[in-house]
Protein backbone atom coordinates (compact mmCIF):
# COMPACT_ATOMS: atom_id res chain seq x y z
CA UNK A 1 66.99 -21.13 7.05
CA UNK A 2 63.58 -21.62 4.94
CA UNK A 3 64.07 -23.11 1.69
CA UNK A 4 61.42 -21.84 -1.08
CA UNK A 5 61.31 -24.34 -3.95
CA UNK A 6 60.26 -23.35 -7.47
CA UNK A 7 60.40 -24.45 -10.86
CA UNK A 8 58.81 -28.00 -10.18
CA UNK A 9 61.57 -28.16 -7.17
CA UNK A 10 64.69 -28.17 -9.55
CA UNK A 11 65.68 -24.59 -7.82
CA UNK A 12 66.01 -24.22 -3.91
CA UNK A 13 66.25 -20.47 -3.32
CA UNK A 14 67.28 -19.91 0.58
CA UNK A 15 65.14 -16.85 1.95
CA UNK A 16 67.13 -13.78 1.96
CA UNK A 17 69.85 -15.50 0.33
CA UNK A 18 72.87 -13.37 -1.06
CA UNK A 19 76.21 -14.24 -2.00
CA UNK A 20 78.68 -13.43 0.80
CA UNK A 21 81.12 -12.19 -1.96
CA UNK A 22 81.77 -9.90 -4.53
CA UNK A 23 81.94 -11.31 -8.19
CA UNK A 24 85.77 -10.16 -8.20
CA UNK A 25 85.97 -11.80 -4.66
CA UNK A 26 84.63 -15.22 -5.65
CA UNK A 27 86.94 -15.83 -8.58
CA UNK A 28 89.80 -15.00 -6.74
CA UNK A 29 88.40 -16.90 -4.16
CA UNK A 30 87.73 -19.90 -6.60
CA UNK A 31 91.57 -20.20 -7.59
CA UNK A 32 92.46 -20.05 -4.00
CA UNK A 33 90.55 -23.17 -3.17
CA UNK A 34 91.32 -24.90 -6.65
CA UNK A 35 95.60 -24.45 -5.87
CA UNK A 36 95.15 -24.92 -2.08
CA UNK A 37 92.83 -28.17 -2.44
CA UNK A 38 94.82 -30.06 -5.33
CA UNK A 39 98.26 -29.39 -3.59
CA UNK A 40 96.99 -30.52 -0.35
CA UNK A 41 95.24 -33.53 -1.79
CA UNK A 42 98.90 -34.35 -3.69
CA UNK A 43 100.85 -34.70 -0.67
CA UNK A 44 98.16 -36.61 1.39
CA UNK A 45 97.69 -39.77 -1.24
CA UNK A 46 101.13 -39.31 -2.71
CA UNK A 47 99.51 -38.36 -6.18
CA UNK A 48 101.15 -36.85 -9.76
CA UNK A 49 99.64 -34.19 -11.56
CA UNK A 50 99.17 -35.44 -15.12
CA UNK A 51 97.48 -34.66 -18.18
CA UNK A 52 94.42 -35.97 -19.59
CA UNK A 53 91.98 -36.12 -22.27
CA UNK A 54 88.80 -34.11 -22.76
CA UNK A 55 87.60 -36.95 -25.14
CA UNK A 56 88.11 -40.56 -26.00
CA UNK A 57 87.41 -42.94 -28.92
CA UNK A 58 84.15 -45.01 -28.58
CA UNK A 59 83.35 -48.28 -28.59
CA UNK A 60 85.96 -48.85 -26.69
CA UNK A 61 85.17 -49.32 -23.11
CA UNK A 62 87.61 -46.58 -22.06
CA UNK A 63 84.35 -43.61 -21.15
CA UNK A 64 82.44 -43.83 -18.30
CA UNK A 65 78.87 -44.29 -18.37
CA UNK A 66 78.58 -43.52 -14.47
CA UNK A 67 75.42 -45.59 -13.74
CA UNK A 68 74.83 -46.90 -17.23
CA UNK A 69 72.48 -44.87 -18.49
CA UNK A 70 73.65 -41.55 -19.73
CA UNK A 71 74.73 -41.05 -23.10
CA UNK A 72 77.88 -39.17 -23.73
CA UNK A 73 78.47 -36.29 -26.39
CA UNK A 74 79.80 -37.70 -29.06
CA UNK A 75 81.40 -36.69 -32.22
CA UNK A 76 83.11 -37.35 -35.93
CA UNK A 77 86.82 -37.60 -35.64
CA UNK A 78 87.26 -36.15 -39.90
CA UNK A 79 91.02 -37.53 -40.08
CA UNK A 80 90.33 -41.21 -38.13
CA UNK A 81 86.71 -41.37 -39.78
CA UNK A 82 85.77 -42.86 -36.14
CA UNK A 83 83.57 -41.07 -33.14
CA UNK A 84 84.81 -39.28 -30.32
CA UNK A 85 83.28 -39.09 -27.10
CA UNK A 86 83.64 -36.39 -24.41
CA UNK A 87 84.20 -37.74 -21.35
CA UNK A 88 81.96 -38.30 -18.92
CA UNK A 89 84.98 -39.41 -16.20
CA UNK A 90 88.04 -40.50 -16.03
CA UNK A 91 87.66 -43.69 -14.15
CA UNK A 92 88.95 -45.87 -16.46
CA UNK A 93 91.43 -44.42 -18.26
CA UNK A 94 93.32 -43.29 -14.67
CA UNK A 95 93.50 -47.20 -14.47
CA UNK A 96 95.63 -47.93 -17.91
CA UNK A 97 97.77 -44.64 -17.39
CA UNK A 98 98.80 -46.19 -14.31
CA UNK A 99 99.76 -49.24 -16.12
CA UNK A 100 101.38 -47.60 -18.75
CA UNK A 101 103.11 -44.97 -16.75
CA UNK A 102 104.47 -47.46 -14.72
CA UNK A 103 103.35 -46.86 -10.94
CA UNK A 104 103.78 -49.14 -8.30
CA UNK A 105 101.68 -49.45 -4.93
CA UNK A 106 100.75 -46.27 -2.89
CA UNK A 107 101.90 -43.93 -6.15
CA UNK A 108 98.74 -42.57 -8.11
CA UNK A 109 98.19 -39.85 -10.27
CA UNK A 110 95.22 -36.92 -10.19
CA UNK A 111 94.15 -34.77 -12.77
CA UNK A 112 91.72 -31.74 -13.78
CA UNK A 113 88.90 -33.74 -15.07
CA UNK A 114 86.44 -31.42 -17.42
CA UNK A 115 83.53 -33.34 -18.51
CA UNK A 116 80.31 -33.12 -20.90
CA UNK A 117 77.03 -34.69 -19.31
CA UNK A 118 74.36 -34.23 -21.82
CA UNK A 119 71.99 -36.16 -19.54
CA UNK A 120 72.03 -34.24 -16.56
CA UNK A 121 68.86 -32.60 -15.25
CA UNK A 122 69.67 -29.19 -14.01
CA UNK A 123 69.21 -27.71 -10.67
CA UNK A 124 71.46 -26.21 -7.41
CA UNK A 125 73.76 -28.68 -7.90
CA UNK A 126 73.91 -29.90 -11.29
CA UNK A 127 75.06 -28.09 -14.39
CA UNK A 128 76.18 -29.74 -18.22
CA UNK A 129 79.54 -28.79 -17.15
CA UNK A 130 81.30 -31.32 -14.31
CA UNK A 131 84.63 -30.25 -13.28
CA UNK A 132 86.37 -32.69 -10.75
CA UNK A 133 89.50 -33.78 -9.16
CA UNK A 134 89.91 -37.58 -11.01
CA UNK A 135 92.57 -39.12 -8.96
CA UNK A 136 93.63 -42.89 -8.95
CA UNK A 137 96.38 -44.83 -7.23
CA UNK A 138 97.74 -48.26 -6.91
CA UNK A 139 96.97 -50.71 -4.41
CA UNK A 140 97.73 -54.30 -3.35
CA UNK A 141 95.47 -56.94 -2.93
CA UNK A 142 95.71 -56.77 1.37
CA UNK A 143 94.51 -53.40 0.24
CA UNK A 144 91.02 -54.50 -0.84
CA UNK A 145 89.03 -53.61 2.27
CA UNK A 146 87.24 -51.56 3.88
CA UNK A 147 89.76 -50.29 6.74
CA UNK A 148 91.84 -49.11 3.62
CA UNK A 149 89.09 -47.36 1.84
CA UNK A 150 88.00 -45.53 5.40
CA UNK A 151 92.09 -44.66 5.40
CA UNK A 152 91.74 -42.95 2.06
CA UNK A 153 88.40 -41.47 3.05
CA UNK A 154 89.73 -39.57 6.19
CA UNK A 155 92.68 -38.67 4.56
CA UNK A 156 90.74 -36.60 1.51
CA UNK A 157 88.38 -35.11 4.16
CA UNK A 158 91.19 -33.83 6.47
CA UNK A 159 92.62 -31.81 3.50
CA UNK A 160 88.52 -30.55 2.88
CA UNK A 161 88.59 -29.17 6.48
CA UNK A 162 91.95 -27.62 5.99
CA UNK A 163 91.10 -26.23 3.14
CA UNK A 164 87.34 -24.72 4.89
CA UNK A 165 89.82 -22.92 7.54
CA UNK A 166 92.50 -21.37 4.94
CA UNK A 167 89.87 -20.16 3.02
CA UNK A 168 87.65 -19.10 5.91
CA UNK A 169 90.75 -17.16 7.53
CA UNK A 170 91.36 -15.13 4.36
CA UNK A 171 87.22 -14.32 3.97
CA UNK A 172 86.17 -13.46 7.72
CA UNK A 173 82.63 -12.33 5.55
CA UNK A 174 81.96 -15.92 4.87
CA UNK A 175 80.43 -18.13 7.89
CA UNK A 176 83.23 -19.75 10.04
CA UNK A 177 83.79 -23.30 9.65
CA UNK A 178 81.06 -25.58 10.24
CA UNK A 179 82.45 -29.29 8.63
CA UNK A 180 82.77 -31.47 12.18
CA UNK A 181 86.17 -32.82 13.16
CA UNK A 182 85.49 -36.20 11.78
CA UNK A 183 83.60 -37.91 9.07
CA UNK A 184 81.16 -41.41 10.17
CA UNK A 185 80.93 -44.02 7.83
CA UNK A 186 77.83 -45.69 7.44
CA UNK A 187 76.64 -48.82 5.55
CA UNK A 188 73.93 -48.40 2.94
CA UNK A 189 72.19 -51.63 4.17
CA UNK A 190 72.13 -50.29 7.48
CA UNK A 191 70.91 -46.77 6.05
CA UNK A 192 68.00 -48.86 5.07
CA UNK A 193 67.41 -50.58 7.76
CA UNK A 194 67.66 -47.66 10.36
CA UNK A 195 65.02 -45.30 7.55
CA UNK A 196 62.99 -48.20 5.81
CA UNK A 197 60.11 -45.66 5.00
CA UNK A 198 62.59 -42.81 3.47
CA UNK A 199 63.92 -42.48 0.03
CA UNK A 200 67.88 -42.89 -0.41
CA UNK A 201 68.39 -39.37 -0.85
CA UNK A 202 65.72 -38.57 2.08
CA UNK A 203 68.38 -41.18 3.89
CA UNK A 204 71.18 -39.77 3.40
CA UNK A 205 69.95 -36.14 4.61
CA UNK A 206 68.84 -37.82 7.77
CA UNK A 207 71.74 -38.78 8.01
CA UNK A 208 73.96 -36.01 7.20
CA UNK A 209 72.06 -33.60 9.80
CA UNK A 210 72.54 -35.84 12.25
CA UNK A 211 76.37 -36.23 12.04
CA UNK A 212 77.57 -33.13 9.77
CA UNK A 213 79.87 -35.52 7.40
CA UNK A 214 79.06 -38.90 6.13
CA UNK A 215 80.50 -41.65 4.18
CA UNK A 216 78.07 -43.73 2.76
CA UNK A 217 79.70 -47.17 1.93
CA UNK A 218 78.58 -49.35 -0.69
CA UNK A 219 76.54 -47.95 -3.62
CA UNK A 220 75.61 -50.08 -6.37
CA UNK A 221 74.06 -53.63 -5.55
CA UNK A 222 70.19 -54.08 -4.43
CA UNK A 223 69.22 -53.36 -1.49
CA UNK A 224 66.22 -54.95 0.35
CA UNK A 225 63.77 -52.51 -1.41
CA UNK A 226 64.92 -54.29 -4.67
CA UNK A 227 67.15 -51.52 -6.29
CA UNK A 228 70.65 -50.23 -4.97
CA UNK A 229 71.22 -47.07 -2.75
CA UNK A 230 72.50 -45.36 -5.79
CA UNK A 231 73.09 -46.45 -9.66
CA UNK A 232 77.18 -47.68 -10.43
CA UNK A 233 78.13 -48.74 -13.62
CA UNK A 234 79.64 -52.39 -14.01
CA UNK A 235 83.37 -51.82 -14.73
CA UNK A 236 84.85 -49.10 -12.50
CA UNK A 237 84.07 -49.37 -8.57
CA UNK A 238 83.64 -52.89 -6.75
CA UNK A 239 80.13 -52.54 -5.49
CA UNK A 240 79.65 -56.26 -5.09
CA UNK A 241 82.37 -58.11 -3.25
CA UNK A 242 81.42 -58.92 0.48
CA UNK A 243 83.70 -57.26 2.94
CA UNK A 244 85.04 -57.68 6.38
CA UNK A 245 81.92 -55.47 7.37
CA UNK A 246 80.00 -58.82 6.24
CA UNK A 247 78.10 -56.37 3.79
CA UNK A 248 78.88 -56.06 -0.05
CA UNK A 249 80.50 -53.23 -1.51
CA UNK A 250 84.05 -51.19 -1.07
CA UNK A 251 82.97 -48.16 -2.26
CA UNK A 252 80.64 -44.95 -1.12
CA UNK A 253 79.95 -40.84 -1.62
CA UNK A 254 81.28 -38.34 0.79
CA UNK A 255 78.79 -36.33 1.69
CA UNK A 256 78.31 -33.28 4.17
CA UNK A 257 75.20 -31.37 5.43
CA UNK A 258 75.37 -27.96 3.46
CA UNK A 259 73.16 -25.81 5.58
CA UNK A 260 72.30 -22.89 2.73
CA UNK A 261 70.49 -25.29 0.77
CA UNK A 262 69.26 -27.29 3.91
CA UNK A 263 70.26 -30.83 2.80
CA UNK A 264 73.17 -33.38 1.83
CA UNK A 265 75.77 -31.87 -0.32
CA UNK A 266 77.73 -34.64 -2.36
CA UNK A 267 81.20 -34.08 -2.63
CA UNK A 268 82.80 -37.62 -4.08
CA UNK A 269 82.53 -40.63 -5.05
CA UNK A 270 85.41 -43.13 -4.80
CA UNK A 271 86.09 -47.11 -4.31
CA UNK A 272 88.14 -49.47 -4.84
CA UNK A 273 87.86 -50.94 -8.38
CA UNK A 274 86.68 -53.87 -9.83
CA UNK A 275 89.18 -56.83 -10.21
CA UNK A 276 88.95 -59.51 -12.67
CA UNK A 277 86.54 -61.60 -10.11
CA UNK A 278 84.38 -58.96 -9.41
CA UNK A 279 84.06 -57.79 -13.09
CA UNK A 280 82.48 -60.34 -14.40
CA UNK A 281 80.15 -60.57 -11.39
CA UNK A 282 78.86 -56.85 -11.93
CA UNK A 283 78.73 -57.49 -15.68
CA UNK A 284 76.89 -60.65 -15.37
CA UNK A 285 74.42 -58.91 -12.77
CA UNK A 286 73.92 -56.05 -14.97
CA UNK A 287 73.50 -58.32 -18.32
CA UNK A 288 76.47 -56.09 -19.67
CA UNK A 289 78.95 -59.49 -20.39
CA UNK A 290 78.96 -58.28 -23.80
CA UNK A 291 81.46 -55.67 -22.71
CA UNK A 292 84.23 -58.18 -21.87
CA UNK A 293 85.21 -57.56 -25.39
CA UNK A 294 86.06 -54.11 -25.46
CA UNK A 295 89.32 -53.01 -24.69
CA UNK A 296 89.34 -51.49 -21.32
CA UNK A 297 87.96 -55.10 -19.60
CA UNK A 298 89.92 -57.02 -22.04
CA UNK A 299 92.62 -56.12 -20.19
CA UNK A 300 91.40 -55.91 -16.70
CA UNK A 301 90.18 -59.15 -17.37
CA UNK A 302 93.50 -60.74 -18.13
CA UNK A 303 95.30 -59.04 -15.43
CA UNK A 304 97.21 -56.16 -17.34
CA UNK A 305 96.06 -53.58 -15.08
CA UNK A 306 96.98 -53.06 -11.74
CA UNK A 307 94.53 -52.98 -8.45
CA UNK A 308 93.38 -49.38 -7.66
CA UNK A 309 91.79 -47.06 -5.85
CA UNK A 310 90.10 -44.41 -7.24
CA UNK A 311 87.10 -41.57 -7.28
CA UNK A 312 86.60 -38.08 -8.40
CA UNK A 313 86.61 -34.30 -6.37
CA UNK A 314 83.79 -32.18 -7.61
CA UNK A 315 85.11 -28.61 -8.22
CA UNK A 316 82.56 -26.71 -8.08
CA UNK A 317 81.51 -28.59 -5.48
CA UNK A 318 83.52 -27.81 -2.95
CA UNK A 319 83.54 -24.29 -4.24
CA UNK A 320 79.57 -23.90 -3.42
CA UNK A 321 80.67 -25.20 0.00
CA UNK A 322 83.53 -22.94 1.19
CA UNK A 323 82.09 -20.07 -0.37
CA UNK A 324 78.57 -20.43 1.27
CA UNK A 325 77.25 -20.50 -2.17
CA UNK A 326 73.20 -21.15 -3.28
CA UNK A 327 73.86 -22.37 -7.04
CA UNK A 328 76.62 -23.98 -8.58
CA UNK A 329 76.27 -21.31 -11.13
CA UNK A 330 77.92 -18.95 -8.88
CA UNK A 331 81.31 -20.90 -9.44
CA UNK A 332 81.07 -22.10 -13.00
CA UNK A 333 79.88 -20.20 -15.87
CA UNK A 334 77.08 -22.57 -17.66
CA UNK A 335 74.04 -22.96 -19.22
CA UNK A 336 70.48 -22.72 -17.98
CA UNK A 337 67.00 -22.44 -18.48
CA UNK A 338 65.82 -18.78 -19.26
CA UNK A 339 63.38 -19.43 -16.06
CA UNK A 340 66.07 -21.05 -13.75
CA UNK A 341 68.29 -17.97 -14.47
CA UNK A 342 65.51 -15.24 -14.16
CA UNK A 343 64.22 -16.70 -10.85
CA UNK A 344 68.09 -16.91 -9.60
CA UNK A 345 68.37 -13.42 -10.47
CA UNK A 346 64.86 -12.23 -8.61
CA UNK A 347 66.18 -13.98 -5.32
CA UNK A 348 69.73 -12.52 -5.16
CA UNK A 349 71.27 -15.58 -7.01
CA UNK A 350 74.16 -14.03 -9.58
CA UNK A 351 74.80 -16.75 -12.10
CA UNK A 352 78.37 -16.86 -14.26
């Protein structure tokens, strides 16, 4: 399908495009995924639905600054005289409600994470809004490998492909099911070495098209080009710890090639966390040590918080994919540029 690019390339509008389904069709659509998905993801990590907040205190350590740039929305608490943050994930504070809560290893909880990203730029895939699937769950320390975190992997993507043919089976309109049996897994390192003239992202389509589902593992420390595959924050996902793979990092993105937009759909991004070792390394490498003090790595540093494994869903995401959708504005009602919307509307896109 030929992809038409406009608005400095922030919009990709697929010739011809139009939404296999009816307004009234999608939403319903949308809840089927959202209750099909979450159950099926429940029973195949053994996780608890639980509640959990739409904002934290700050200055705390307990928000996520996903790859340490991007500012949160932030607010006056009146009654605490103290500012609020919306979150931006949940990464850390899945980690102390396990320790709190009281789980032991291979129980974890999920939860319907609704998030604030000031800093995102807009396009296809990107809104302000990020809705996800923030699920966490205890692990030993034999667990801390990468044969354990391809374990987890498969088992999230099997309940993705069920989900593609329950969905698929009630909408015959939509196109059948296209996500391959199995997902590859793929070293970022080796990513490099196999594409040393392409961007990451130009990687990881490459990639994608060739095999239909990829898991790209370890995102976060340099590569030979000087700056890592992707940007990861210091204190959630263990991006730096050499593995049996002789490589550093136990964490990646799921990704899948999404053929209406012609290119590498992200669905997740998940790892297995940071322990006290591995902390201070990634703070240290970042020049972030000065966050040892606040409360979230106080007590990961002195060992009051269990080993995990952990990543988010995105929502909308796999909405867009089962429904064949263009925009993620056909999923989620949101904000956009007056000319993103108007050129969405000329070419058949209906945004929420």
């Amino acid at each position: 399908m030929r992809i038409e690019r406009l608005l400095d390339g922030s919009l990709c509008i697929p010739q011809g495009y139009r939404s296999p389904l009816t307004l009234r069709e999608r939403e319903r659509a949308i809840k089927l995924i959202k209750d099909s998905f979450q159950r099926d993801l429940s029973r195949a990590l053994n996780l608890l639905r639980v509640s959990a907040p739409i904002a934290v205190l700050g200055n705390t350590g307990v928000n996520d600054n996903l790859n340490g740039t991007e500012k949160p929305a932030s607010f006056v608490i009146k009654d605490l005289n103290e500012r609020g943050e919306i979150v931006q994930s949940l990464a850390k504070w899945k980690r102390m409600a396990l320790a709190d809560y009281g789980f032991s290893a291979g129980e974890g909880i999920y939860t319907d994470m609704n998030a604030i990203r000031p800093d995102e730029r807009l396009d296809n895939l990107h809104s302000l809004y990020v809705d996800q699937w923030d699920w966490e769950r205890v692990i030993t320390a034999a667990d801390r490998n990468v044969a354990f975190l391809q374990r987890i992997v498969r088992g999230i993507y099997a309940a993705i492909r069920r989900t593609e043919r329950k969905v698929c089976r009630r909408y015959p309109k939509l196109l059948p099911p296209f996500l391959p049996p199995e997902v590859r897994f793929v070293h970022s390192e080796d990513l490099e070495e196999r594409f040393p003239e392409l961007s990451p992202r130009e990687r990881e389509h490459v990639i994608c098209r060739m095999h239909g589902a990829v898991f790209v593992i370890g995102i976060g420390a340099p590569l030979e080009m000087g700056y890592p595959h992707d940007g990861r924050a210091a204190d959630y996902d263990d991006w730096s710890t050499e593995s049996e793979l002789g490589r550093p990092g136990l964490n990646g993105d799921l990704l899948v090639w999404y053929p209406v937009l012609g290119g590498a759909l992200e669905l997740s991004s998940m790892g297995i966390r940071v322990d006290p070792k591995s902390l201070r390394q990634q703070l240290k490498m970042k020049g972030e040590m000065h966050k040892a003090k606040l409360q979230f790595h106080r007590r990961l540093l002195r060992g009051k918080l269990p080993l995990t494994i952990g990543g988010g869903i995105g929502q909308s995401r796999l909405c867009m994919l089962f429904l064949r959708s263009a925009h993620v504005g056909e999923v989620q009602a949101g904000i956009w540029p007056e000319p993103m919307r108007r050129a969405c509307h000329k070419h058949g896109i209906d945004l929420l």
